[in-house]
Protein backbone atom coordinates (compact mmCIF):
# COMPACT_ATOMS: atom_id res chain seq x y z
CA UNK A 1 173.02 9.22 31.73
CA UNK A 2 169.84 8.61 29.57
CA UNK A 3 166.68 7.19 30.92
CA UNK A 4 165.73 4.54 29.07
CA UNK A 5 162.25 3.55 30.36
CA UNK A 6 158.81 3.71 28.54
CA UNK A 7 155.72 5.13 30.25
CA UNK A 8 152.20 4.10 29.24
CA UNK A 9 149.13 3.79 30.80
CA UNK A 10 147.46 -0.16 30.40
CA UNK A 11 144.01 -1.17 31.33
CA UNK A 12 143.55 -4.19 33.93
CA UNK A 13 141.84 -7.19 33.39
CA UNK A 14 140.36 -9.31 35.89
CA UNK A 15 140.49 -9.17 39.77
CA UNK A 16 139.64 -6.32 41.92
CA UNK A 17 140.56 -3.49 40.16
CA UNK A 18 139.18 -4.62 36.56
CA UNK A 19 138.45 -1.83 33.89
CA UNK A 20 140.42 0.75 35.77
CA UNK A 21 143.45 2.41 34.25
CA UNK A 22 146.78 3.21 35.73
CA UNK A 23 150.34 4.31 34.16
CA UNK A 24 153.13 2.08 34.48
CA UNK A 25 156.94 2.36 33.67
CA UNK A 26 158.84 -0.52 31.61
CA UNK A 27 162.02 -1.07 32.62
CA UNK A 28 162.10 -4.25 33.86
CA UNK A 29 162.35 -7.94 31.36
CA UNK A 30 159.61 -8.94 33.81
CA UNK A 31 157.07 -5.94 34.48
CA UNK A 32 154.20 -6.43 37.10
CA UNK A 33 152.71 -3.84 39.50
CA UNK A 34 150.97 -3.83 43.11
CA UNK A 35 148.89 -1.43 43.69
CA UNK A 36 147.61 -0.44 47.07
CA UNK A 37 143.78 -1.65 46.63
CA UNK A 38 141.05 -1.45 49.70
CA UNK A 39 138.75 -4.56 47.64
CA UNK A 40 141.84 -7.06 47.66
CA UNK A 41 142.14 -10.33 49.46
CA UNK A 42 144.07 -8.71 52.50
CA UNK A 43 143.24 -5.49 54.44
CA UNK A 44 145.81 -2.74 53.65
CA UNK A 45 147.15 -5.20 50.87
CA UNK A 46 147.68 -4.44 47.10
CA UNK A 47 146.60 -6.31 43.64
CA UNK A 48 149.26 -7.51 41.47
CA UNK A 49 149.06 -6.95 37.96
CA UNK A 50 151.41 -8.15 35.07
CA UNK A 51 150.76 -8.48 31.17
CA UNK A 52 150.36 -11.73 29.30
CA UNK A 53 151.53 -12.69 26.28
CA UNK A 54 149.45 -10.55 24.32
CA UNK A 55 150.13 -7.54 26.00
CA UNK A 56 147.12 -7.28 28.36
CA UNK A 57 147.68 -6.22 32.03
CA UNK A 58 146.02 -8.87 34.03
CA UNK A 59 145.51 -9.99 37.59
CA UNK A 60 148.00 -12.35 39.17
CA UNK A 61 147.24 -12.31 42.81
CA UNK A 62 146.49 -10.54 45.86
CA UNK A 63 149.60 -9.57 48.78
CA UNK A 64 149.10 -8.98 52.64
CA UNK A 65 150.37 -5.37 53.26
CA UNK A 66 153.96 -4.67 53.73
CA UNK A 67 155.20 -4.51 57.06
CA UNK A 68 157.71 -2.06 58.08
């Protein structure tokens, strides 16, 4: 079984975490991340990130931290 996914690392735009880097894996038609972030909207919460339609990884929204 091969492993078709592509790993890069983007830069984020806009939102908490702008300028930082961080890798992310594309194997999804509709890629986004959350990443755990301390400065977001919610305690404990994460920032969600997706690309636009030029390719840049920018900020969506905020989530409330996941409950178990």
């Amino acid at each position: 079984m091969s492993d078709n996914s592509i790993s890069i690392t983007v830069e984020l735009h806009g939102g908490p975490l702008d300028g930082q880097t961080t890798p992310v894996t594309l194997t999804d038609e509709d890629p986004w991340v959350a990443l755990p972030n301390d400065g977001c909207t919610f305690p404990g919460g994460s920032s969600i990130y997706a690309p636009d339609t030029n390719g840049r990884w920018v900020w969506q929204d905020d989530q409330s931290a996941q409950t178990p």
